[in-house]
C-alpha atoms as a PDB file:
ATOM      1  CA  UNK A   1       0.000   0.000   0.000  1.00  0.00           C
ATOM      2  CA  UNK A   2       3.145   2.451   0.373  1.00  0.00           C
ATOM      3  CA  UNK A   3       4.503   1.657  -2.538  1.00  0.00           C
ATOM      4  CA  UNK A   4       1.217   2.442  -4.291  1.00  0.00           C
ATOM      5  CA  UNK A   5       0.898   6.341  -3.085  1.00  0.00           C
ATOM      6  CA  UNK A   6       4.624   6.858  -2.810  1.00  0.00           C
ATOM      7  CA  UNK A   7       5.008   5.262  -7.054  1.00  0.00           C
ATOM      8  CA  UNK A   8       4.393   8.202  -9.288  1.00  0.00           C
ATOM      9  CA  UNK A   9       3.184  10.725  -6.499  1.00  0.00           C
ATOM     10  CA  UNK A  10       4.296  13.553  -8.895  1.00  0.00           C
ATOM     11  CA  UNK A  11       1.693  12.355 -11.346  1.00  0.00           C
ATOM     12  CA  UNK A  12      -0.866  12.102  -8.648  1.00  0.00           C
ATOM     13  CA  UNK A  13      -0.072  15.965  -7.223  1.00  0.00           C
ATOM     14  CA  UNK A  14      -0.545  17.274 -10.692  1.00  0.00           C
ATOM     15  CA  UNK A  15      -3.781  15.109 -10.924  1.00  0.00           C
ATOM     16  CA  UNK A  16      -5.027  16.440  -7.704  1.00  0.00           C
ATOM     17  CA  UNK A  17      -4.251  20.154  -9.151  1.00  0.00           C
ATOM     18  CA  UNK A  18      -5.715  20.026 -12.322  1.00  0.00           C
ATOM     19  CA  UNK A  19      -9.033  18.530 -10.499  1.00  0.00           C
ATOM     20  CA  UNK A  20      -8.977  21.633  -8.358  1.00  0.00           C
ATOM     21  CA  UNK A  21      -8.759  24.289 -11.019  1.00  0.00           C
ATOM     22  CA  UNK A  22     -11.383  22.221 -13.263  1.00  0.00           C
ATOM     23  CA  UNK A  23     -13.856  22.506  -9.998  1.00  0.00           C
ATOM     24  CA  UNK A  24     -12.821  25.987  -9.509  1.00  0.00           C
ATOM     25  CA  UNK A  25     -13.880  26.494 -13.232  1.00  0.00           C
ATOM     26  CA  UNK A  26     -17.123  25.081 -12.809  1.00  0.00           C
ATOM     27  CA  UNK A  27     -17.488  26.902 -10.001  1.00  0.00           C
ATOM     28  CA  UNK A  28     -17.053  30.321 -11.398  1.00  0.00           C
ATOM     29  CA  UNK A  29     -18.913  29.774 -14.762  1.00  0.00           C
ATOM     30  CA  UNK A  30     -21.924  28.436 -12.698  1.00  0.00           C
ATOM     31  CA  UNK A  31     -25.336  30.762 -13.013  1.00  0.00           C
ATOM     32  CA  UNK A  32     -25.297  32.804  -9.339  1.00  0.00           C
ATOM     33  CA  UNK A  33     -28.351  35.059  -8.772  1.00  0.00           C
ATOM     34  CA  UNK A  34     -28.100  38.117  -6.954  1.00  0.00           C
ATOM     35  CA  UNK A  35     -30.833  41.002  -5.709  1.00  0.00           C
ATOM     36  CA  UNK A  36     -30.016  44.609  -5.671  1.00  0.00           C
ATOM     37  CA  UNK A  37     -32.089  47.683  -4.968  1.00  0.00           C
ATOM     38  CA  UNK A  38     -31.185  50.781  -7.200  1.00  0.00           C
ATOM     39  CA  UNK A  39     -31.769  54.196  -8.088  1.00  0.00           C
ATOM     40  CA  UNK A  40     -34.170  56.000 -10.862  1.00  0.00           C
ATOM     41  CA  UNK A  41     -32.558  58.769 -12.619  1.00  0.00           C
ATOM     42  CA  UNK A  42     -34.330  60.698 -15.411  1.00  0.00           C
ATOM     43  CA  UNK A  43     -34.434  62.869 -18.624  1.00  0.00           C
ATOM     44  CA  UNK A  44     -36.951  65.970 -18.782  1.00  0.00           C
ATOM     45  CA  UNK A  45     -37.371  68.769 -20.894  1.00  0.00           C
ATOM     46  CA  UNK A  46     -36.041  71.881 -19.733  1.00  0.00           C
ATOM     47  CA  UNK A  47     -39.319  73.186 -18.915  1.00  0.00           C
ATOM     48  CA  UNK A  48     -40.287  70.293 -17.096  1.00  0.00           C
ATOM     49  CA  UNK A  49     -39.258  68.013 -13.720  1.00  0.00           C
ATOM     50  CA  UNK A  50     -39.859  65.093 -11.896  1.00  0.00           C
ATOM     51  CA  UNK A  51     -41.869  65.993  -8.480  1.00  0.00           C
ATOM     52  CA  UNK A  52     -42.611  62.701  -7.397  1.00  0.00           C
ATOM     53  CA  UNK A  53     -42.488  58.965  -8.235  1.00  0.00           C
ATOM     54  CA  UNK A  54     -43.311  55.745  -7.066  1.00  0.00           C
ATOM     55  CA  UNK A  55     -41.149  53.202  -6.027  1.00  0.00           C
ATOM     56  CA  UNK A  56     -38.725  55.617  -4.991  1.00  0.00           C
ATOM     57  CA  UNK A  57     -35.891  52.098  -6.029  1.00  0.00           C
ATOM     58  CA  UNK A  58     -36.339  49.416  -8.095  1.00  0.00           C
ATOM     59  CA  UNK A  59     -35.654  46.238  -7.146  1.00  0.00           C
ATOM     60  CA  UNK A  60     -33.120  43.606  -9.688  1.00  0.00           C
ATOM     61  CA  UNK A  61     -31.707  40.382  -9.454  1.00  0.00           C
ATOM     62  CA  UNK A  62     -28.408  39.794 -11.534  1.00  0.00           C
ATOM     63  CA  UNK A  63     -27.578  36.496 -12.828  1.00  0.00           C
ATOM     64  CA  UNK A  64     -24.403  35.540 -13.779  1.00  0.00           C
ATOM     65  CA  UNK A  65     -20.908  34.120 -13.364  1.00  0.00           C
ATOM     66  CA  UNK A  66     -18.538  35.259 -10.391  1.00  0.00           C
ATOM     67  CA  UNK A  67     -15.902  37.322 -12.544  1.00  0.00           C
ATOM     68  CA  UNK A  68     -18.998  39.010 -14.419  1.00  0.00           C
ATOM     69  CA  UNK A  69     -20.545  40.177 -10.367  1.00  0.00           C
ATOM     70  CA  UNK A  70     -17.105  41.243  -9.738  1.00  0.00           C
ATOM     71  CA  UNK A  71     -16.921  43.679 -12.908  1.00  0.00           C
ATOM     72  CA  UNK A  72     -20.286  44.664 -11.782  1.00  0.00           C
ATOM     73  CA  UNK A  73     -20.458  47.725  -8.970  1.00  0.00           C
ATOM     74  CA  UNK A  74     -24.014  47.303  -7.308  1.00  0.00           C
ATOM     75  CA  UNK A  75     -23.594  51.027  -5.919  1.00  0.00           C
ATOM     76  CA  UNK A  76     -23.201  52.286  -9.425  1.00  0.00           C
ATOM     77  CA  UNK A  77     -26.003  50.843 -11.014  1.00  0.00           C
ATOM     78  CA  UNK A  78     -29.189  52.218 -11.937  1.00  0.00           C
ATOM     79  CA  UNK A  79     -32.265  53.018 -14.445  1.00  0.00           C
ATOM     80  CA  UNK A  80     -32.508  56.133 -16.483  1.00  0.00           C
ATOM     81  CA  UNK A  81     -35.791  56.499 -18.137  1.00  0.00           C
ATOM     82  CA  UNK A  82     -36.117  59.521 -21.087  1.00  0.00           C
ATOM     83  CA  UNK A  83     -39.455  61.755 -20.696  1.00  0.00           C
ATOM     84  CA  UNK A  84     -38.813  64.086 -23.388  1.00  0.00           C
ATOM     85  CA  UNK A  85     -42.033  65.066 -24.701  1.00  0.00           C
ATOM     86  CA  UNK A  86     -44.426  64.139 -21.791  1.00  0.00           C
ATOM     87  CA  UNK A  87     -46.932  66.856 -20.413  1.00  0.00           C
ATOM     88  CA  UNK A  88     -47.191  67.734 -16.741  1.00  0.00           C
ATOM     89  CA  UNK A  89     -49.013  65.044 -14.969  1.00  0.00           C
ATOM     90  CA  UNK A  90     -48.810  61.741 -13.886  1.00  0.00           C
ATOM     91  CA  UNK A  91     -47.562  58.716 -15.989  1.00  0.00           C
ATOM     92  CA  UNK A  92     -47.065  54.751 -16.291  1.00  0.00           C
ATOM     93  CA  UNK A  93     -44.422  53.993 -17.308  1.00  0.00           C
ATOM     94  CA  UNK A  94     -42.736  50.322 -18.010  1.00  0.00           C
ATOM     95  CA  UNK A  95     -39.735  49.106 -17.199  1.00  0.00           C
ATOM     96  CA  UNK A  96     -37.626  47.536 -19.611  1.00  0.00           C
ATOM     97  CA  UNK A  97     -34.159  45.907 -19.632  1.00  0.00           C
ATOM     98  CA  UNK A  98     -32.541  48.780 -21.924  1.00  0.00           C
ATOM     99  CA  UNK A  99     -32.968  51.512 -18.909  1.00  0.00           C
ATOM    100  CA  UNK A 100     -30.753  49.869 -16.747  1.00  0.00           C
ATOM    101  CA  UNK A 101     -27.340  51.567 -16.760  1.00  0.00           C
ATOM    102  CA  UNK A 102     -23.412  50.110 -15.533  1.00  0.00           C
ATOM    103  CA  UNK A 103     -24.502  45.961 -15.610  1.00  0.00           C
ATOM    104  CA  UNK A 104     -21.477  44.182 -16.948  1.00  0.00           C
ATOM    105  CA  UNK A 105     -23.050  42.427 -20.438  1.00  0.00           C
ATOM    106  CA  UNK A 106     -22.206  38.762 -19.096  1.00  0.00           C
ATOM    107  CA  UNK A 107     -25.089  39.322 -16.284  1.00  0.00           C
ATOM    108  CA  UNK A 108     -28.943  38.689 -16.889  1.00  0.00           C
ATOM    109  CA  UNK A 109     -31.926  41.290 -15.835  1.00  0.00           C
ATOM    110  CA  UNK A 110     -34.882  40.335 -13.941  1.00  0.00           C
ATOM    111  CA  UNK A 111     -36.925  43.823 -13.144  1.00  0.00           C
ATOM    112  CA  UNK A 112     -39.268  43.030 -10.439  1.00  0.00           C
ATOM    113  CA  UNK A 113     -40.742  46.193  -9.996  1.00  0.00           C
ATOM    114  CA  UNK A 114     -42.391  46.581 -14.243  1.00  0.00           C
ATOM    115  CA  UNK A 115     -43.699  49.761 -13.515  1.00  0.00           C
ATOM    116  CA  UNK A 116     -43.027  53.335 -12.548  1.00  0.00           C
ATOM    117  CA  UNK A 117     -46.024  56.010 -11.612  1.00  0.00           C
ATOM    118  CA  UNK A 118     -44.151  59.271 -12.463  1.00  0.00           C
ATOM    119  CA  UNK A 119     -45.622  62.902 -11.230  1.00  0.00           C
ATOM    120  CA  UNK A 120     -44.323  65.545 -13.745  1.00  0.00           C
ATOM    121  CA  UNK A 121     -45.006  69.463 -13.310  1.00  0.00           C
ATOM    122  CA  UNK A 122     -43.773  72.412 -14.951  1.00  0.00           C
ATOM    123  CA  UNK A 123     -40.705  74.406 -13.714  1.00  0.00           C
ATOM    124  CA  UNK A 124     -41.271  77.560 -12.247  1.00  0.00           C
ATOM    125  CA  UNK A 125     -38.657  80.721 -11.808  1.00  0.00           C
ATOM    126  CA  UNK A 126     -39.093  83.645  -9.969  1.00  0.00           C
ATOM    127  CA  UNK A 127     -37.854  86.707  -7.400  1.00  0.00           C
ATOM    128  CA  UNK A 128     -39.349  85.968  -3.859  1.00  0.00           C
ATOM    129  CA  UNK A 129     -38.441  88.438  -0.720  1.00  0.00           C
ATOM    130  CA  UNK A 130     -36.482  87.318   2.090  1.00  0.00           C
ATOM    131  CA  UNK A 131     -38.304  87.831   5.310  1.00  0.00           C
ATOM    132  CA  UNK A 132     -35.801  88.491   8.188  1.00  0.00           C
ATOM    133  CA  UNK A 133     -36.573  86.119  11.197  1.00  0.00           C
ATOM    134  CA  UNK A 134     -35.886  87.718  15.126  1.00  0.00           C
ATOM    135  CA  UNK A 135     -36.815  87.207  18.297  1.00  0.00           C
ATOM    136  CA  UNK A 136     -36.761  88.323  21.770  1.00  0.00           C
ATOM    137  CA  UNK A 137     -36.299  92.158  22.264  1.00  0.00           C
ATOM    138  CA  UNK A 138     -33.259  93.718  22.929  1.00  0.00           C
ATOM    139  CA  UNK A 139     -31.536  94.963  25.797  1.00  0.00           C
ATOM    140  CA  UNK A 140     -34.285  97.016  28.054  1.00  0.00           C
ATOM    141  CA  UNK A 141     -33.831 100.827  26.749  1.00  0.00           C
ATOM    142  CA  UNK A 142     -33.232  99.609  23.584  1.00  0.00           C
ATOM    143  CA  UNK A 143     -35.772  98.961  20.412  1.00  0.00           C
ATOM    144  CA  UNK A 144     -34.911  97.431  16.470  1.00  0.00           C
ATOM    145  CA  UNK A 145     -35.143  99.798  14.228  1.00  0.00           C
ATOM    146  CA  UNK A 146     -34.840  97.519  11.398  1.00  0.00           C
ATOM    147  CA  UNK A 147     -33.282  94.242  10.024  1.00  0.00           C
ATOM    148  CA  UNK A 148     -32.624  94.822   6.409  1.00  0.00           C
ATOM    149  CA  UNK A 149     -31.713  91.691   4.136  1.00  0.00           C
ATOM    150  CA  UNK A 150     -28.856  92.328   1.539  1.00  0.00           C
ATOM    151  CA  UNK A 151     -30.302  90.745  -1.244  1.00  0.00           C
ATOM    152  CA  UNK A 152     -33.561  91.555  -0.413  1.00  0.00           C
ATOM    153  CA  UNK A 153     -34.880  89.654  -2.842  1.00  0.00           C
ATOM    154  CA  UNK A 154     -33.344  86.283  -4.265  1.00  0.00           C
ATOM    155  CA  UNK A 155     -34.374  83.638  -6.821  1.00  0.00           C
ATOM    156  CA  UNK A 156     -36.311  80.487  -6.466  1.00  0.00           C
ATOM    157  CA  UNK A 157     -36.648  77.771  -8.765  1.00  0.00           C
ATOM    158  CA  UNK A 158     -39.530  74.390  -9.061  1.00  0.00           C
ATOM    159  CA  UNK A 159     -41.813  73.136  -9.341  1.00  0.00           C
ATOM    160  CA  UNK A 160     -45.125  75.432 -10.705  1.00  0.00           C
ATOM    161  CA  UNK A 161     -47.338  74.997  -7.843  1.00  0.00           C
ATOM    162  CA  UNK A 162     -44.991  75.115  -5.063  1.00  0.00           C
ATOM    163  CA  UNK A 163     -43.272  78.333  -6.356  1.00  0.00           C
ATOM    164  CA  UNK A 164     -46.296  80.168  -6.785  1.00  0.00           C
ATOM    165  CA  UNK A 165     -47.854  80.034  -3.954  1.00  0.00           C
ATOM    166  CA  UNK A 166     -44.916  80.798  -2.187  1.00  0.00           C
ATOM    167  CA  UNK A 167     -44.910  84.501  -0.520  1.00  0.00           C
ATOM    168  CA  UNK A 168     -41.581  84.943   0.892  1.00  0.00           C
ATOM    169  CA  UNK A 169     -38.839  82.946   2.117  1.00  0.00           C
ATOM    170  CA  UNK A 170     -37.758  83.035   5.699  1.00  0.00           C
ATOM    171  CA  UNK A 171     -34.050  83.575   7.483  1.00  0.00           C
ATOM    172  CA  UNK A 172     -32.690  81.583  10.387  1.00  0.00           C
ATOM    173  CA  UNK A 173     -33.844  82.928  13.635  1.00  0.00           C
ATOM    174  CA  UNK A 174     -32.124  85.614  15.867  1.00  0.00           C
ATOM    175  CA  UNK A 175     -31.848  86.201  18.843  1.00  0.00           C
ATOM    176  CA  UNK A 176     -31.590  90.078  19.676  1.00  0.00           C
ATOM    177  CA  UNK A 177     -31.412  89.247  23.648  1.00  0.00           C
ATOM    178  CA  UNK A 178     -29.379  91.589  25.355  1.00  0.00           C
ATOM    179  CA  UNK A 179     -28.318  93.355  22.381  1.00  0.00           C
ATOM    180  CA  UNK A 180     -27.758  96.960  22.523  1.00  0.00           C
ATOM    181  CA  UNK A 181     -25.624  98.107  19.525  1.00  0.00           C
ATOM    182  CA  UNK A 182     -26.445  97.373  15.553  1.00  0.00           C
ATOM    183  CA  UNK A 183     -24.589  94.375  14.182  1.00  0.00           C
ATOM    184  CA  UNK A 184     -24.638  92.669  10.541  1.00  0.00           C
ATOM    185  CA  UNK A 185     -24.646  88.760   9.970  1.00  0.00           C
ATOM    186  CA  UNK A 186     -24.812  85.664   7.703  1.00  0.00           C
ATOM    187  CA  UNK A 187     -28.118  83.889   7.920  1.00  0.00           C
ATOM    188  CA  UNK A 188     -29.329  80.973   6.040  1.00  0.00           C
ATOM    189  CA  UNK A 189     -32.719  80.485   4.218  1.00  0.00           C
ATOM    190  CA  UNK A 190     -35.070  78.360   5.060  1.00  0.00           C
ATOM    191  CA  UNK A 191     -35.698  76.190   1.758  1.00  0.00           C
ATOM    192  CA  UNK A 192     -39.070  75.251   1.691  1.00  0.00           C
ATOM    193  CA  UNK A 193     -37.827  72.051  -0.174  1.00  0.00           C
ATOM    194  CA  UNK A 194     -40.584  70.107  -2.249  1.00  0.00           C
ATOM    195  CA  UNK A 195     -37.804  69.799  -5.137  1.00  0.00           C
ATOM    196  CA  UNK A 196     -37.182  73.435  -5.086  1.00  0.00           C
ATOM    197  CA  UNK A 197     -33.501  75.585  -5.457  1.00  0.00           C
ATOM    198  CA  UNK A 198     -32.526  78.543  -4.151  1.00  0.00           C
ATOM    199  CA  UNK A 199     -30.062  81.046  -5.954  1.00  0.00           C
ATOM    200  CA  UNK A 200     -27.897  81.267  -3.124  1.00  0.00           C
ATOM    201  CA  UNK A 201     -27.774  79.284   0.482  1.00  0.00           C
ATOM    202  CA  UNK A 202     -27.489  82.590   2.616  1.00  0.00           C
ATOM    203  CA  UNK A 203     -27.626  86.207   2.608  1.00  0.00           C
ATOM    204  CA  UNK A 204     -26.479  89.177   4.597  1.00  0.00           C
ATOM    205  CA  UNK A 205     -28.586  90.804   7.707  1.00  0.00           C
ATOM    206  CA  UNK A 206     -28.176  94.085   8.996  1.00  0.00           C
ATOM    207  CA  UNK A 207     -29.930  94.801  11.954  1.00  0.00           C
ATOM    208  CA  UNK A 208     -30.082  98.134  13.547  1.00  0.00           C
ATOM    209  CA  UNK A 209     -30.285  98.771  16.985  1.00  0.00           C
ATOM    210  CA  UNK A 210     -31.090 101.966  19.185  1.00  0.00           C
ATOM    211  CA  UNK A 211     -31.788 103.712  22.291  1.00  0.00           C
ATOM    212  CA  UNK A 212     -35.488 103.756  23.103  1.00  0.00           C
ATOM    213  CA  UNK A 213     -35.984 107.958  22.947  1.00  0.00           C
ATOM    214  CA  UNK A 214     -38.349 110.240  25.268  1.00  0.00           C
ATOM    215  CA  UNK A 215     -40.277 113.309  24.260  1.00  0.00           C
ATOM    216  CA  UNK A 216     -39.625 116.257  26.195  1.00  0.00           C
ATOM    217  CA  UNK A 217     -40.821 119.884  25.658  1.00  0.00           C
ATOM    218  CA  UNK A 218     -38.612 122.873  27.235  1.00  0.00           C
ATOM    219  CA  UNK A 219     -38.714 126.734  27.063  1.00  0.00           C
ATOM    220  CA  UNK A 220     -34.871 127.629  26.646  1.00  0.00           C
ATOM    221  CA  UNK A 221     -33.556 131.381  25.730  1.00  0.00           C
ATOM    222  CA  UNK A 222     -32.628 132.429  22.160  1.00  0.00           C
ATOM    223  CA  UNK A 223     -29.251 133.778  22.220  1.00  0.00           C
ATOM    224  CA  UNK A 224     -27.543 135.975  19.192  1.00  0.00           C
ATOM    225  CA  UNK A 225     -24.112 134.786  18.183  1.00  0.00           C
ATOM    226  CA  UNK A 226     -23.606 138.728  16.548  1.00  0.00           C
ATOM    227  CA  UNK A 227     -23.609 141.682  18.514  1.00  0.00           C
ATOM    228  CA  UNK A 228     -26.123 144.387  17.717  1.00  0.00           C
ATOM    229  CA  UNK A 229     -28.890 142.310  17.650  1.00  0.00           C
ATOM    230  CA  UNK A 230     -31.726 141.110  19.858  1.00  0.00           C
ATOM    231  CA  UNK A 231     -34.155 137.890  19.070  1.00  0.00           C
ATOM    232  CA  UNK A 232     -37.745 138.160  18.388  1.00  0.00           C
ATOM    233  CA  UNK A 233     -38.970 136.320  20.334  1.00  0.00           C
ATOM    234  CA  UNK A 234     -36.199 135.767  23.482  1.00  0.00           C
ATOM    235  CA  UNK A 235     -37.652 132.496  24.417  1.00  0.00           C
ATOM    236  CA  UNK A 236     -38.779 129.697  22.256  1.00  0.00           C
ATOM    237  CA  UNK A 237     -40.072 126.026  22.481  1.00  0.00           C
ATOM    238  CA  UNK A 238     -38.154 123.119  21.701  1.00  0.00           C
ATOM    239  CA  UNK A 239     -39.299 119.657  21.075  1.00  0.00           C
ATOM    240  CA  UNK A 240     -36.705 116.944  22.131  1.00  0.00           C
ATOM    241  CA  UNK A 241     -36.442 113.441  21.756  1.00  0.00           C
ATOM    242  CA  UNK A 242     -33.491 111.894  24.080  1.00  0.00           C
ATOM    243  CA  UNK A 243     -32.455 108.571  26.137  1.00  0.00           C
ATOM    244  CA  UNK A 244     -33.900 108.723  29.334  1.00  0.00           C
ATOM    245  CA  UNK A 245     -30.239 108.874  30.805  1.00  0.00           C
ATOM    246  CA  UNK A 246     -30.071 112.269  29.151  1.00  0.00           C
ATOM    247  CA  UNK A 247     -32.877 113.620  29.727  1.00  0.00           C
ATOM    248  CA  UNK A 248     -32.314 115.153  33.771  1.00  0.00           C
ATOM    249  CA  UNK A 249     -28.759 116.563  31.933  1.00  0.00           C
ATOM    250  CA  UNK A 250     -31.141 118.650  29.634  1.00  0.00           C
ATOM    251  CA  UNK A 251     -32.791 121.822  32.281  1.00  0.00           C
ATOM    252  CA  UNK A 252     -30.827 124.800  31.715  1.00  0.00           C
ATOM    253  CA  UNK A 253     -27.886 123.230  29.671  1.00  0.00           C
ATOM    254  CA  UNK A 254     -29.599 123.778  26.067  1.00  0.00           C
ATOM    255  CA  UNK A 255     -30.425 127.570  24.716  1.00  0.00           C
ATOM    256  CA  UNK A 256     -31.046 127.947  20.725  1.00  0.00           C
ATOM    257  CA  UNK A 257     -28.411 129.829  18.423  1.00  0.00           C
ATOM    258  CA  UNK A 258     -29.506 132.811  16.172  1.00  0.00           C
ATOM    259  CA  UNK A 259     -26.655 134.015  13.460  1.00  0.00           C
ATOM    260  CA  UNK A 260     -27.229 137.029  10.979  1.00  0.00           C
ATOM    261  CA  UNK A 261     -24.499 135.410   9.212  1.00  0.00           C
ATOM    262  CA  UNK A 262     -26.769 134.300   6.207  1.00  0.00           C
ATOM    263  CA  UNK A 263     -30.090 136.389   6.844  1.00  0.00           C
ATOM    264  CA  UNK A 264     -31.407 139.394   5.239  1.00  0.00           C
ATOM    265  CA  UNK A 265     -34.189 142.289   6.092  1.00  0.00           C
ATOM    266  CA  UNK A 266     -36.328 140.803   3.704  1.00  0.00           C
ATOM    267  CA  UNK A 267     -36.313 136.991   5.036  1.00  0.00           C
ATOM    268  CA  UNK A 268     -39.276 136.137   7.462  1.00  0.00           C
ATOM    269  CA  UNK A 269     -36.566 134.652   9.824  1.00  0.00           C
ATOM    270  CA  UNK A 270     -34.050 131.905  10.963  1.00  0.00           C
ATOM    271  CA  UNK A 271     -34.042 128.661  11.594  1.00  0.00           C
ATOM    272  CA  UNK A 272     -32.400 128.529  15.225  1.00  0.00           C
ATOM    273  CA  UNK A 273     -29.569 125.454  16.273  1.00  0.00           C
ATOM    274  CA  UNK A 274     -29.498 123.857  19.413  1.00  0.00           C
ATOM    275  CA  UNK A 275     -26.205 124.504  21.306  1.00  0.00           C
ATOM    276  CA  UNK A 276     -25.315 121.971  24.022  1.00  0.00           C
ATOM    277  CA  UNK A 277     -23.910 124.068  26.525  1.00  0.00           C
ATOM    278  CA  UNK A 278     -21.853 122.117  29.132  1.00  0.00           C
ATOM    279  CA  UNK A 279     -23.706 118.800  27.781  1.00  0.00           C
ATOM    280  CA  UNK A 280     -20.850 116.353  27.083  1.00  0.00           C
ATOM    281  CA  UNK A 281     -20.201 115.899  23.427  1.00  0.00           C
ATOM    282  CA  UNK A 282     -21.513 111.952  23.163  1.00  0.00           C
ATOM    283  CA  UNK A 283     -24.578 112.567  25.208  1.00  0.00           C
ATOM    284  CA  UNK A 284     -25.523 115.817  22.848  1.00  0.00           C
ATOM    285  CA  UNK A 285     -25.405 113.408  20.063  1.00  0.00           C
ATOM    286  CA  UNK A 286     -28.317 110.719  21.205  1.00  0.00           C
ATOM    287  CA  UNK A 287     -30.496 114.467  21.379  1.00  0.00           C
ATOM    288  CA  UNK A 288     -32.504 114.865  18.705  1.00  0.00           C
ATOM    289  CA  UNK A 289     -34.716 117.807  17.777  1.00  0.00           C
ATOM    290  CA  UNK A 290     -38.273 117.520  17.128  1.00  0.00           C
ATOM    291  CA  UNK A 291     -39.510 121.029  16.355  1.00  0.00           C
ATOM    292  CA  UNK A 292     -39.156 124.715  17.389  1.00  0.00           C
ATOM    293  CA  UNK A 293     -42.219 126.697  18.469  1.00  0.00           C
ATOM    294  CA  UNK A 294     -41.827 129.312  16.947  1.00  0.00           C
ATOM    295  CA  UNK A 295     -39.937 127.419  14.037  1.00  0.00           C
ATOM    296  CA  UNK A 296     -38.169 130.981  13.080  1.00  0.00           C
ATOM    297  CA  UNK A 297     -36.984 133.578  15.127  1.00  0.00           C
ATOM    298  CA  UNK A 298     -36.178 137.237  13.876  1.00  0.00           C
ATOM    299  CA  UNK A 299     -33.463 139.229  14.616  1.00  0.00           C
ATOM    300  CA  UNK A 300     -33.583 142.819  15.521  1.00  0.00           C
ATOM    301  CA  UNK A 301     -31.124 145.492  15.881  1.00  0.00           C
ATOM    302  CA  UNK A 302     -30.614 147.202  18.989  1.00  0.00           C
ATOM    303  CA  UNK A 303     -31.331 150.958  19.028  1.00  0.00           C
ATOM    304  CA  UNK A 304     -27.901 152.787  19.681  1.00  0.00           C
END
């Protein structure tokens, strides 16, 4: 029995390999099936797109030898079916082998899904406003004066009954707690989605910020910057509107400027300035004036 496997045991070793590689043949050339879900892709008019369909993937099975599954990349295949020509609405449509795109030729196609329900609608462009989003008020003392969107307006594109109907399209939220001085930022846009595009992702807020004012009237003295000259009337009425911080600074601080510098006989009057007085510089600022009462005063020169 030794002699018999140890006579011609080269013979036998290349027996035993060429057995191997003949079952590994058979092996790879036999038919293996094998199910895959892919994507639908397709091919409008310009004019047109695809709002909805149904199944969202179709299901396959691929039948074939191993080396043609190998040349075969699941994740890049799919079906691309060509509407050209249809009108908005919904369609059947049937699947057929030639849609299916990236199978290696030595595979066969089962489609188990054989039809596709396909919604098509007309495209839609147009200019929409953006509406700046906010909330919560600002510091106490403070108010928004306004939140102005840089483009105001931008593009949106889909489909015709979505983008219609449409009114505006809406920022990101802000919060404006605590805030006290104006500021500028980058807020996105709130797609509405439903297979529509905006021109551009984000756009640029301004928001300005100020000190609440208070109204206050006062009776303050005219004064004449020129010599020679006296004001008709003496006293006049200012209107004021001023942070409440300022306001107990105003009381005898303010008087109204009268120059002859640019009037004549013949004009009804001027237009008086407020002068600050001993009002620091950044307070005088945040002062602003409402009206004078009278709203011109006339000069007159003094009898010598």
């Amino acid at each position: 029995m030794k002699d018999f496997i140890r006579r011609n045991w080269g013979l036998k070793l290349l027996s035993f390999g060429l057995a191997y590689m003949l079952w590994v043949f058979v092996v790879s050339q036999a038919a293996i099936p094998k199910d895959i879900e892919v994507a639908i892709t397709f091919e409008v008019d310009d004019q047109m797109m695809v709002v909805d369909h149904s199944p969202q993937k179709i299901r396959l099975r691929l039948t074939g030898d191993s080396q043609s599954h190998l040349r075969t990349d699941p994740e890049r295949v799919h079906a691309s079916i060509d509407l050209h020509g249809m009108q908005p609405g919904t369609h059947s449509v049937t699947m057929q082998r030639s849609f299916i795109r990236e199978v290696y030729g030595g595979l066969d196609i089962d489609i188990f899904d054989n039809t596709i329900e396909v919604t098509l609608e007309r495209k839609q462009d147009r200019d929409i406003r953006v509406h700046v989003v906010h909330h919560n008020p600002p510091r106490e003392g403070y108010r928004l004066v306004s939140a102005k969107s840089q483009p105001p307006v931008i593009q949106i594109s889909g489909p015709e009954s979505v983008v219609s109907a449409l009114e505006e399209i809406k920022t990101e939220s802000v919060d404006l707690d605590g805030r006290r001085r104006s500021f500028s930022k980058e807020l996105a846009l709130a797609a509405p989605g439903q297979g529509t595009r905006l021109s551009q992702p984000t756009v640029k807020v301004r928001f300005e910020i100020e000190e609440i004012l208070e109204q206050i009237s006062l009776e303050i003295p005219v004064v004449m910057t020129e010599d020679g000259y006296v004001a008709d009337p003496q006293t006049i009425r200012v209107v004021l509107e001023a942070p409440p911080a300022v306001i107990p600074l105003l009381g005898e601080n303010l008087r109204a400027l009268v120059s002859v510098a640019q009037w004549s006989p013949d004009d009804p009057g001027v237009l008086p300035a407020l002068d600050r007085g001993e009002i620091e510089e950044d307070d005088f600022k945040k002062i602003r004036v409402v009206s004078f009462d009278p709203p011109l005063v006339k000069p007159l020169e003094q009898e010598r």
